[in-house]
N, C-alpha and C. Protein backbone atom coordinates (compact mmCIF):
# COMPACT_ATOMS: atom_id res chain seq x y z
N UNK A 1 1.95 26.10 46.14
CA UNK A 1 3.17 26.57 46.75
C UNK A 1 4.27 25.54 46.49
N UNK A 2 5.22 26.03 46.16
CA UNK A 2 6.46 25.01 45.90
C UNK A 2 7.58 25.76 46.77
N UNK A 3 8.69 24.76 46.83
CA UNK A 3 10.08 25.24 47.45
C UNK A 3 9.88 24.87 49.00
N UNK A 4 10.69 25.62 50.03
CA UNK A 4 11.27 25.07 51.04
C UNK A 4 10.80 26.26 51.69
N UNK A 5 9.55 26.33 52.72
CA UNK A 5 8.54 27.38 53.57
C UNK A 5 9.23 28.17 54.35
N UNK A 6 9.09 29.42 54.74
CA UNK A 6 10.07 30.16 55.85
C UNK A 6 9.40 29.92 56.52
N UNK A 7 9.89 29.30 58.11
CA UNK A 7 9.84 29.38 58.99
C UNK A 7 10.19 30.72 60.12
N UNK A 8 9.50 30.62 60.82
CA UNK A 8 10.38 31.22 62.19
C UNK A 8 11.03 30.86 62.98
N UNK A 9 11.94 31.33 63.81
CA UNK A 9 12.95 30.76 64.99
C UNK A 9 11.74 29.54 65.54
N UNK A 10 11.82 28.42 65.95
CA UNK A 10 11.15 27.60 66.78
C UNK A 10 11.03 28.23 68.20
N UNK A 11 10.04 27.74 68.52
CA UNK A 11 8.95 26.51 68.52
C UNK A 11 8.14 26.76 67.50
N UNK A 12 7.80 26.30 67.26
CA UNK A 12 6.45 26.22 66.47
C UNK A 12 6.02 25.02 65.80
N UNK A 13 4.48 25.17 65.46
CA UNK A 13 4.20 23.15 64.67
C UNK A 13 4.29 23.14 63.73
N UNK A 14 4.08 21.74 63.37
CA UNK A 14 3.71 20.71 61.75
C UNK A 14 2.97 20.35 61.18
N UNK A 15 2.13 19.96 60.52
CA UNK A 15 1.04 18.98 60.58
C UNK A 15 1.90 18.32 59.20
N UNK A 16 1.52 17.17 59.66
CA UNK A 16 2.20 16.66 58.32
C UNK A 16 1.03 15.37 58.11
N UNK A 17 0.91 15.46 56.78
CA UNK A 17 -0.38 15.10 55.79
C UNK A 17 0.04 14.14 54.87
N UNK A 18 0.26 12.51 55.85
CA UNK A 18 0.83 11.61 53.76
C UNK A 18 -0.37 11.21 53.69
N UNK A 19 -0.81 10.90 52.36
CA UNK A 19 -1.72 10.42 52.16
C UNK A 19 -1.49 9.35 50.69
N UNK A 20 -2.62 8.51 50.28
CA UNK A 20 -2.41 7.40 49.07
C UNK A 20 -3.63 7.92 48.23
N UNK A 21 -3.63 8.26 47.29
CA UNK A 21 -4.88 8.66 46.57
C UNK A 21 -5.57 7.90 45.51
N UNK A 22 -6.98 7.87 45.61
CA UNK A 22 -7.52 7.31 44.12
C UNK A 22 -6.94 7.66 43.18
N UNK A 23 -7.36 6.84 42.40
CA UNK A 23 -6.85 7.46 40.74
C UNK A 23 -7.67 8.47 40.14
N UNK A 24 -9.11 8.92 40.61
CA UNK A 24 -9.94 9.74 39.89
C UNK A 24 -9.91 11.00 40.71
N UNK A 25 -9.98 12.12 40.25
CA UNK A 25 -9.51 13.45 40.57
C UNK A 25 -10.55 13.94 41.17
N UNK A 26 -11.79 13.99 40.39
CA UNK A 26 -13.36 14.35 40.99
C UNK A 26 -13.40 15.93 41.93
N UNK A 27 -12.51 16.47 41.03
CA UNK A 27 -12.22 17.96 41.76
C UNK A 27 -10.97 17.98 42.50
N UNK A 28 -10.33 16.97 43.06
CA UNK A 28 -9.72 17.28 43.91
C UNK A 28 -8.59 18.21 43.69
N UNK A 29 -7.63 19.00 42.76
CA UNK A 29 -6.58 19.31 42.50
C UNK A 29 -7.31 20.86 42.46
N UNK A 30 -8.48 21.04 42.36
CA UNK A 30 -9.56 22.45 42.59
C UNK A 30 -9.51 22.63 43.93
N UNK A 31 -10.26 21.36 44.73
CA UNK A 31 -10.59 21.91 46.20
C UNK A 31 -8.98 21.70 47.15
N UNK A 32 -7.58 21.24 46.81
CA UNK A 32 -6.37 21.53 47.14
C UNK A 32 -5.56 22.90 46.46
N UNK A 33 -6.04 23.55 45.90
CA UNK A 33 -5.44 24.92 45.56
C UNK A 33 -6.52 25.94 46.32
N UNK A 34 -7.61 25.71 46.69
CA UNK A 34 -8.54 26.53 47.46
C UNK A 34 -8.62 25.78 49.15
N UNK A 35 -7.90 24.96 49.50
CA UNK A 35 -7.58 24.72 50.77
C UNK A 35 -5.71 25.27 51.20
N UNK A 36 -4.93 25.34 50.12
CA UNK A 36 -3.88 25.90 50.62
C UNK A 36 -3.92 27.67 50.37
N UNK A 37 -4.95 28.42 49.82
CA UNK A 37 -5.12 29.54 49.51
C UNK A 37 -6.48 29.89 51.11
N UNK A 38 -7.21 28.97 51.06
CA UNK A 38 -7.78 29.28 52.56
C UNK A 38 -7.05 29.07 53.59
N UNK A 39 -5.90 28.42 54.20
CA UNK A 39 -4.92 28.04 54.76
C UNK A 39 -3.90 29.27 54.93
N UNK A 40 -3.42 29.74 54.25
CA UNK A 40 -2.48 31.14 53.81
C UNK A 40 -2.90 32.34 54.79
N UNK A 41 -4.62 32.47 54.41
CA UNK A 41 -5.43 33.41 54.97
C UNK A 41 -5.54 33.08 56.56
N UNK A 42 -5.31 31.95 57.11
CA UNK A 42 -5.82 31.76 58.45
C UNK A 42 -5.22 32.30 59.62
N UNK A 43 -5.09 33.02 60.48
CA UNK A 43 -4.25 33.19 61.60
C UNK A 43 -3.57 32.08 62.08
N UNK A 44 -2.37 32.30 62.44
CA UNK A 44 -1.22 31.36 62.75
C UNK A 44 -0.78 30.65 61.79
N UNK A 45 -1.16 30.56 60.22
CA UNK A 45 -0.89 30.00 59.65
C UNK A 45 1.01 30.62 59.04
N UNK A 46 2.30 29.30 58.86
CA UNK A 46 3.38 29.93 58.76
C UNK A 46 4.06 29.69 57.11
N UNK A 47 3.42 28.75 57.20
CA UNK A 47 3.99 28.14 55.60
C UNK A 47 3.64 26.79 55.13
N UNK A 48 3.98 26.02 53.85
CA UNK A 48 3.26 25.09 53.20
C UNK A 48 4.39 24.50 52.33
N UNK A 49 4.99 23.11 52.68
CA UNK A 49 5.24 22.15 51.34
C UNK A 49 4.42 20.71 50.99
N UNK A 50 5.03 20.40 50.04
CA UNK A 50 4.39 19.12 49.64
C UNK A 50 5.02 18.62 48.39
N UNK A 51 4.72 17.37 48.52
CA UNK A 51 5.55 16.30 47.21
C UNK A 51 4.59 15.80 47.05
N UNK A 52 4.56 14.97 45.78
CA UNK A 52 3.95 14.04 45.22
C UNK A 52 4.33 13.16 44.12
N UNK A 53 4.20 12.09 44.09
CA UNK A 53 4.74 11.15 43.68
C UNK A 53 3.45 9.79 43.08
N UNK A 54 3.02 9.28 41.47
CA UNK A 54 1.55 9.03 41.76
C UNK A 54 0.50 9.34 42.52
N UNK A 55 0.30 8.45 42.97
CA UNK A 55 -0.67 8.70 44.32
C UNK A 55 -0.52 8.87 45.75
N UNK A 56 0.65 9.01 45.96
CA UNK A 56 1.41 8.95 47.20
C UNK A 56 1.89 10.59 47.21
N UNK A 57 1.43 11.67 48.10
CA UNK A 57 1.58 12.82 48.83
C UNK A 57 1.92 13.02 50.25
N UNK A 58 2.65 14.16 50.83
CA UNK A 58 2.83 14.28 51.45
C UNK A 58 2.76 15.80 51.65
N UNK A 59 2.39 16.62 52.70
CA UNK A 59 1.86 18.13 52.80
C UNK A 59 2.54 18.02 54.02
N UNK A 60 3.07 19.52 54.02
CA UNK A 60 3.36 19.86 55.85
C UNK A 60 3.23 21.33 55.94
N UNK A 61 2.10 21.50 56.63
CA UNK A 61 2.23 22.84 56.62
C UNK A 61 2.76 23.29 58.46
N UNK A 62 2.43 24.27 58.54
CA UNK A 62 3.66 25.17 59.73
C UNK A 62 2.73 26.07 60.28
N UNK A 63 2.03 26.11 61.45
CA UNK A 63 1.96 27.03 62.57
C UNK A 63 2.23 27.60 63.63
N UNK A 64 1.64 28.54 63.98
CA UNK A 64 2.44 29.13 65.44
C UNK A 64 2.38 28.45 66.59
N UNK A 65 1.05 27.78 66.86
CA UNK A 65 0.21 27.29 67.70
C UNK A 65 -0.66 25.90 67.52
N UNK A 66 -0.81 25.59 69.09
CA UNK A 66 -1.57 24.15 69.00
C UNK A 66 -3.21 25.00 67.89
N UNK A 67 -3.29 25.85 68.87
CA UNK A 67 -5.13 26.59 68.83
C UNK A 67 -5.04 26.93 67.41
N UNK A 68 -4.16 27.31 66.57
CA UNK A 68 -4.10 28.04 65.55
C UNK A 68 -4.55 26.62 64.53
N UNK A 69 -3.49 25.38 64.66
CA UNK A 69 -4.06 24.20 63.93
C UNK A 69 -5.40 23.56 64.44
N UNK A 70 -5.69 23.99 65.32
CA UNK A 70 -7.12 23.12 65.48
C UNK A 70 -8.35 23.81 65.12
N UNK A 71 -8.33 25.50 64.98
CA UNK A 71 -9.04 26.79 64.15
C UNK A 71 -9.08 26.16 62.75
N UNK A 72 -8.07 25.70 62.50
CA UNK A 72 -8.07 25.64 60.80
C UNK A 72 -8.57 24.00 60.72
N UNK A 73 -8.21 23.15 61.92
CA UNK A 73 -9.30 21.72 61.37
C UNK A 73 -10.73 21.89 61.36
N UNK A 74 -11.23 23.02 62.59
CA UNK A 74 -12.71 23.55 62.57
C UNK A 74 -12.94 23.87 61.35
N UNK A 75 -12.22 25.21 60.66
CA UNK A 75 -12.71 25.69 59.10
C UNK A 75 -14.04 25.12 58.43
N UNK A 76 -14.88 25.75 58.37
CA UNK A 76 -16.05 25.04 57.64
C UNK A 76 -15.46 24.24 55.95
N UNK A 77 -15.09 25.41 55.34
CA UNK A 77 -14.52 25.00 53.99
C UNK A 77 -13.73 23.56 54.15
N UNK A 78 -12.85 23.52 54.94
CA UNK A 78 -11.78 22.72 55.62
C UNK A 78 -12.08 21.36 56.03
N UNK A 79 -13.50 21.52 56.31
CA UNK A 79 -14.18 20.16 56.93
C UNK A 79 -15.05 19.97 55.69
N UNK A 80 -15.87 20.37 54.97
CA UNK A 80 -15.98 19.82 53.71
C UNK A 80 -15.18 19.36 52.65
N UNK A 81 -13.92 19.60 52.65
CA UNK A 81 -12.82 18.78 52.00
C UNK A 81 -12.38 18.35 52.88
N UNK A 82 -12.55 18.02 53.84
CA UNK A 82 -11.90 17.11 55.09
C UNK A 82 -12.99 15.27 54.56
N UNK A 83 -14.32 15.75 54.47
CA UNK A 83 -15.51 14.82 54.30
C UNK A 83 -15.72 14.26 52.56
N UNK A 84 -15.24 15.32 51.79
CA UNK A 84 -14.72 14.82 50.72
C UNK A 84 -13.58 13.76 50.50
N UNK A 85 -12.49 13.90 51.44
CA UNK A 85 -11.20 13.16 51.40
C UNK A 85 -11.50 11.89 51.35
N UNK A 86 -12.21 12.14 52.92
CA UNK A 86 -12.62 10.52 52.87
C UNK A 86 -13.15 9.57 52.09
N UNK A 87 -14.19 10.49 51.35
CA UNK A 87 -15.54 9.83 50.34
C UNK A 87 -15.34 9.38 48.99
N UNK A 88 -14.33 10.65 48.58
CA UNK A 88 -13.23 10.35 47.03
C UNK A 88 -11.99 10.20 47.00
N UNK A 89 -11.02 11.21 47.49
CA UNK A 89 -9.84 11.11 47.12
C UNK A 89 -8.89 10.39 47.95
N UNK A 90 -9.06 10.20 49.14
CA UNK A 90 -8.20 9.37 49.54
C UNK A 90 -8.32 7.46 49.77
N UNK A 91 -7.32 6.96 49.56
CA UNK A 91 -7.45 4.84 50.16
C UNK A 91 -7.09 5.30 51.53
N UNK A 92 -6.36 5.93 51.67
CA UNK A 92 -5.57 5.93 53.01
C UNK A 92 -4.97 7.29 53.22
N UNK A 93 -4.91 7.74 54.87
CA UNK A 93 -4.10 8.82 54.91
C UNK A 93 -3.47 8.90 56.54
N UNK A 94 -2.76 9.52 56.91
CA UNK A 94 -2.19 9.62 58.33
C UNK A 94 -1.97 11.04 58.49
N UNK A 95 -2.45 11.46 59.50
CA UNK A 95 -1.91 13.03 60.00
C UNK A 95 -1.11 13.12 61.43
N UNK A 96 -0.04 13.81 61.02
CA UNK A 96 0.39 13.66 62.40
C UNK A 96 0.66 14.96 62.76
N UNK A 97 0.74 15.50 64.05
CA UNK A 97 1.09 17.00 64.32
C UNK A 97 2.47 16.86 65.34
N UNK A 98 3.33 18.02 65.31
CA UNK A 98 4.61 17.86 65.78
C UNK A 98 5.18 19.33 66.23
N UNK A 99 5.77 19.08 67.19
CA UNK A 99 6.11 20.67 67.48
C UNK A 99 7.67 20.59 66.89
N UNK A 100 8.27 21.71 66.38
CA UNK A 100 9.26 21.84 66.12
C UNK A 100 10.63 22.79 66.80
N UNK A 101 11.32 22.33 67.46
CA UNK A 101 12.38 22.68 68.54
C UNK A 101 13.51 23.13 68.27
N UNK A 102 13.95 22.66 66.83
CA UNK A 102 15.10 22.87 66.13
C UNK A 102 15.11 23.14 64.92
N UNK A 103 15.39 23.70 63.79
CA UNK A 103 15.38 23.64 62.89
C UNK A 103 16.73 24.25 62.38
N UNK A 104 17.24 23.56 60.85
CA UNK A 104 18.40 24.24 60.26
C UNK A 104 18.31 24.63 58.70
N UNK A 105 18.62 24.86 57.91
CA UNK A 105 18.14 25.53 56.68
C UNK A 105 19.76 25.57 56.06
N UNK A 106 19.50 25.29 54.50
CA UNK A 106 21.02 25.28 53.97
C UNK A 106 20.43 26.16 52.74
N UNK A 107 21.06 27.14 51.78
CA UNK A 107 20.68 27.64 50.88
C UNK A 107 21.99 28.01 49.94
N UNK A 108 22.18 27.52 48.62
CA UNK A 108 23.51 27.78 47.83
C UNK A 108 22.89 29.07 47.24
């Protein structure tokens, strides 16, 4: 997914995902196009960006709900690339979750 996610009127959350990555891929660019395509499918799920820059990423995806992001940290699929992250692809990572109260949008 590329570009700038539709949202809905707020409230609604964040999760926002930086992370620092190995240099060796070992699938990973496979099991991140089949975690934002299982993600899409999930209830409450609202939308998806991300940058990347070397090894340095950043993901934010958008739900309706607290319950809706913590359904999708359960995900079986979700937690095996959750246990992968740790093991290969990531040095380091931070997740943070955020509710969103305001939002504004500019489009030429």
């Amino acid at each position: 997914m590329s570009g700038i996610a539709k949202t809905p009127q707020p409230p609604y959350y964040a999760v926002l995902f930086t992370s620092q990555r190995t240099e060796v891929d070992k699938g990973y660019v496979k099991m991140a196009e089949k975690m934002v395509e299982l993600a899409s499918q999930q209830e409450g799920f609202l939308g998806l960006e991300s940058a990347c820059e070397n090894e340095k990423e950043i993901t934010i995806s958008y739900w309706e709900s607290l319950n809706a992001i913590k359904e999708w940290k359960e995900n079986s699929a979700h937690k095996i690339a959750q246990e992968r992250g740790k093991s290969d692809w990531y040095n380091k990572f931070a997740l943070r979750v955020c509710k969103v109260e305001r939002d504004n949008f500019f489009e030429m």
